[in-house]
Protein backbone atom coordinates (compact mmCIF):
# COMPACT_ATOMS: atom_id res chain seq x y z
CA UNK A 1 -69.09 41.40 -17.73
CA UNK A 2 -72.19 39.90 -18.61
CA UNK A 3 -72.33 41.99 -22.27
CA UNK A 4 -75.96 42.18 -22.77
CA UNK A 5 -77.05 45.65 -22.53
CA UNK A 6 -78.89 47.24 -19.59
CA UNK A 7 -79.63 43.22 -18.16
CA UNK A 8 -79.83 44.40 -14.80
CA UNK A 9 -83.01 46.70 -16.26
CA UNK A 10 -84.43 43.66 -17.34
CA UNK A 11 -86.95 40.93 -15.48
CA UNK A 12 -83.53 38.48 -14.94
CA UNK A 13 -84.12 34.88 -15.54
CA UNK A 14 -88.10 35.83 -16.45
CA UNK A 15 -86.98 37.50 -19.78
CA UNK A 16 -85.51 34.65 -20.89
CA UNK A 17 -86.77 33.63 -24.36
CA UNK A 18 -90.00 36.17 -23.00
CA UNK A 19 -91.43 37.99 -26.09
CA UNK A 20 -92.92 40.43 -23.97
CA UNK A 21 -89.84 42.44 -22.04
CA UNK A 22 -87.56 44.94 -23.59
CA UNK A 23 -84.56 43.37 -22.97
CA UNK A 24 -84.18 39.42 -25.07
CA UNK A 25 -81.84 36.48 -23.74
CA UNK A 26 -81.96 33.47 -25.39
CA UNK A 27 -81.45 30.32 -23.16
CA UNK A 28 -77.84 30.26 -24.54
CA UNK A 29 -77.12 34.00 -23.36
CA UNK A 30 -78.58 32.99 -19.58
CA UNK A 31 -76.11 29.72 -19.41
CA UNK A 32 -73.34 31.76 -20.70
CA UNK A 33 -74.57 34.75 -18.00
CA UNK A 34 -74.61 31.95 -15.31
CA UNK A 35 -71.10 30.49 -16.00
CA UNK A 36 -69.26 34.42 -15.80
CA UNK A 37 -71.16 35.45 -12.80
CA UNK A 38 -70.05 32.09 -10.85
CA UNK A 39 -66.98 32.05 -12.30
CA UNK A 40 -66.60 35.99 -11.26
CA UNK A 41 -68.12 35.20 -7.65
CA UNK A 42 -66.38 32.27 -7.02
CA UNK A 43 -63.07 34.01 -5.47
CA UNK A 44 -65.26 35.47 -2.52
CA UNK A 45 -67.26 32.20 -1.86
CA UNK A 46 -64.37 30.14 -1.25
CA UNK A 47 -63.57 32.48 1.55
CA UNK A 48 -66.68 30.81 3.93
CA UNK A 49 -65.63 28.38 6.76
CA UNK A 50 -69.08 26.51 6.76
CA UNK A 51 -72.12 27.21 5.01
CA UNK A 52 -75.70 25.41 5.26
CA UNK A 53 -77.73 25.34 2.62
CA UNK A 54 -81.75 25.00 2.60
CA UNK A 55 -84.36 25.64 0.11
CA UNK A 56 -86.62 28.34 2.03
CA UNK A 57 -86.30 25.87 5.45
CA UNK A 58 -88.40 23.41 3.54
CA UNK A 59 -87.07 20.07 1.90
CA UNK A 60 -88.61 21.06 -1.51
CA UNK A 61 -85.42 21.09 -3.73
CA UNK A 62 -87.63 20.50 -6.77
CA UNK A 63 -88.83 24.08 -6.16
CA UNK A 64 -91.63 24.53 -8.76
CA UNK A 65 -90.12 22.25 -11.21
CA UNK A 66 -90.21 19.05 -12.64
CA UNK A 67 -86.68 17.95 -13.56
CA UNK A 68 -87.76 15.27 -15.61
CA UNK A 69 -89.48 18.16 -17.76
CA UNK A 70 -86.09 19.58 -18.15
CA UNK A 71 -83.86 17.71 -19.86
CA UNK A 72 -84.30 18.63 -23.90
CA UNK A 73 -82.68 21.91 -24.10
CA UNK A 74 -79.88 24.43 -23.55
CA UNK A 75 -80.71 24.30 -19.96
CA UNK A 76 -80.45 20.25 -19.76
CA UNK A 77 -76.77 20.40 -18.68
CA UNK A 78 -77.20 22.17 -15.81
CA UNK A 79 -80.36 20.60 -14.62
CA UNK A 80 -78.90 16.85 -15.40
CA UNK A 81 -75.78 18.31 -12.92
CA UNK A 82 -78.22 19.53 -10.25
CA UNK A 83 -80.50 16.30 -10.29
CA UNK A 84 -77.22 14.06 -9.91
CA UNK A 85 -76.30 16.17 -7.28
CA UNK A 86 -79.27 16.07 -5.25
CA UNK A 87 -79.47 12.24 -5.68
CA UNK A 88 -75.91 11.85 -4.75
CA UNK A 89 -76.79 13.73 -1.63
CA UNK A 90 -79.89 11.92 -0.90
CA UNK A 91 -82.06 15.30 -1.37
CA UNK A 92 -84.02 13.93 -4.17
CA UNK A 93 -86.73 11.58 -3.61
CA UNK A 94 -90.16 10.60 -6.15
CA UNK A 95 -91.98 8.45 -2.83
CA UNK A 96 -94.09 10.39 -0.90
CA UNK A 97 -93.02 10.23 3.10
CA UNK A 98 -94.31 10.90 6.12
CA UNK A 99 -90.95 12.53 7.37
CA UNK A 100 -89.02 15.28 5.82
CA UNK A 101 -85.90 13.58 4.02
CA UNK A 102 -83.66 17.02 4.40
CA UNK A 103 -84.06 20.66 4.85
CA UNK A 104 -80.42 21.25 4.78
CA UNK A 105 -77.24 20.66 3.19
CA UNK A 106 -73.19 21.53 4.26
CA UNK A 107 -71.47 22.69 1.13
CA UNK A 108 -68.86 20.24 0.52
CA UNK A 109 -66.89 21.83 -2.03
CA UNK A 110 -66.59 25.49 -3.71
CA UNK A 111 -68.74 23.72 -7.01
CA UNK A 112 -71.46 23.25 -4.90
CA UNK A 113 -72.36 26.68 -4.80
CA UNK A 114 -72.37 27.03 -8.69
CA UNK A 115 -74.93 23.59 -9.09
CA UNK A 116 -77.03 25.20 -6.25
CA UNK A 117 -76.63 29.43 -7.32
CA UNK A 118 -77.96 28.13 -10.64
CA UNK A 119 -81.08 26.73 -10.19
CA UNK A 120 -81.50 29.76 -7.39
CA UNK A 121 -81.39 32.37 -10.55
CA UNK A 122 -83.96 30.07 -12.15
CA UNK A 123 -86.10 30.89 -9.32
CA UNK A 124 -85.78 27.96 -7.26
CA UNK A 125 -85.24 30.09 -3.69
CA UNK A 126 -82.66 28.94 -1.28
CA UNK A 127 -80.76 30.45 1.88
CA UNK A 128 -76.98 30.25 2.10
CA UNK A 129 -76.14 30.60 6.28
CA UNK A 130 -72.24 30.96 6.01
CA UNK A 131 -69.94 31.04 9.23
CA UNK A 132 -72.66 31.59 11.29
CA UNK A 133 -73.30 35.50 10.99
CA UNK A 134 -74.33 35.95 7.34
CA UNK A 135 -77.31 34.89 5.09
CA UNK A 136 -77.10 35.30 1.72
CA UNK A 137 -79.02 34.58 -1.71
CA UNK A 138 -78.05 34.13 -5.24
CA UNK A 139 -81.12 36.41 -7.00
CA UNK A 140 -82.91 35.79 -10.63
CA UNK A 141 -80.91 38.63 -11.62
CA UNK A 142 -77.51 36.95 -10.95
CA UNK A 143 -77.10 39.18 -8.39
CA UNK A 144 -76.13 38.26 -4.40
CA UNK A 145 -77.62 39.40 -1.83
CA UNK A 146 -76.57 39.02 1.72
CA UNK A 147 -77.72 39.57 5.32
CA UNK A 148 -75.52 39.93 7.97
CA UNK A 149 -75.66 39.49 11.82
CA UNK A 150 -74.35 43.17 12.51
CA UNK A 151 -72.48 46.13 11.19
CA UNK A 152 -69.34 44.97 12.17
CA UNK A 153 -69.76 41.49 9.88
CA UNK A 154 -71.16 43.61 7.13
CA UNK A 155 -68.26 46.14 6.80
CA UNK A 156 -65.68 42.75 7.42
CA UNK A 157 -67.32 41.32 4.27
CA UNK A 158 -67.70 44.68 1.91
CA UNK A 159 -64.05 45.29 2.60
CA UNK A 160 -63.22 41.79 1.83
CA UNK A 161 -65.70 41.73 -1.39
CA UNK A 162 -64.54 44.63 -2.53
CA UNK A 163 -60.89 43.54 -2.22
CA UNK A 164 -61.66 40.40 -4.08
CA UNK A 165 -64.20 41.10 -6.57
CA UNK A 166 -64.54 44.55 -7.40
CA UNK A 167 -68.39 44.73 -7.13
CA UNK A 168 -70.84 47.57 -7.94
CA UNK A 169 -72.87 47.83 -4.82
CA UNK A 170 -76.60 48.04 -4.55
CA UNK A 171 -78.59 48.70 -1.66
């Protein structure tokens, strides 16, 4: 789905516009990469009850970055969209405080996860805890990766990925 060749070979979001891997994507190749895979995982995501969202049990949702910085190229869209939605969820916050203003967040709506998955394959790291037995990750490779409370969960949700989605597997 994703078209360019042998991506999954490649260093994910790090080879983006990175003169030194094998594999090139331009900035406009990773937002169109970033739309199909969300678009594609969407179906299965949709299926959670309740899911939690933190940034690494911290209340960094900056991560690493400055979104100020990132607002003057083919990656503003998606960083303006994240930035509104952390201030619109009171997650975003320039004054230094003495208490932490939030280390979680419920995922209101099935969009939520696409704002959130985003900025997770730009290496910003956070933990998805849906329904109470599964952890799972969106990876810099636009892959997801999940955890699951026992076997019984984790053959519940291959079935049920594999019945909507139609996934290569990797473990």
């Amino acid at each position: 789905m994703l078209i360019t060749k042998d991506f999954y070979q490649s260093f994910g979001f790090d080879s983006v516009e990175n003169p030194y891997t094998n594999i090139k994507v331009s900035k406009k190749q990773w937002v169109h990469m970033e739309d199909l895979f969300f678009q594609w995982i969407s179906p299965y995501l949709s299926t959670f009850g309740q899911t939690v969202v933190t940034p690494f049990l911290s209340n960094d949702w900056e991560g690493g970055c400055h979104l100020d910085d990132m607002m003057d190229d083919e990656f503003a869209e998606v960083y303006e969209e994240y930035k509104a939605f952390l201030i619109g969820n009171d997650l975003y916050d320039h004054t230094p405080t003495l208490l932490e203003n939030s280390r979680g967040y419920q995922i209101a709506h099935i969009g939520d996860f696409s704002i959130l998955g985003k900025m997770a394959a730009r290496n910003h790291h956070y933990l998805f805890f849906a329904d109470g037995d599964k952890v799972f990750m969106f990876t810099d490779s636009l892959t997801f990766q999940m955890y699951c409370k026992d076997k019984e969960v984790l053959h519940n949700e291959m079935r049920k990925i594999g019945q909507l989605l139609h996934p290569d597997f990797l473990s």
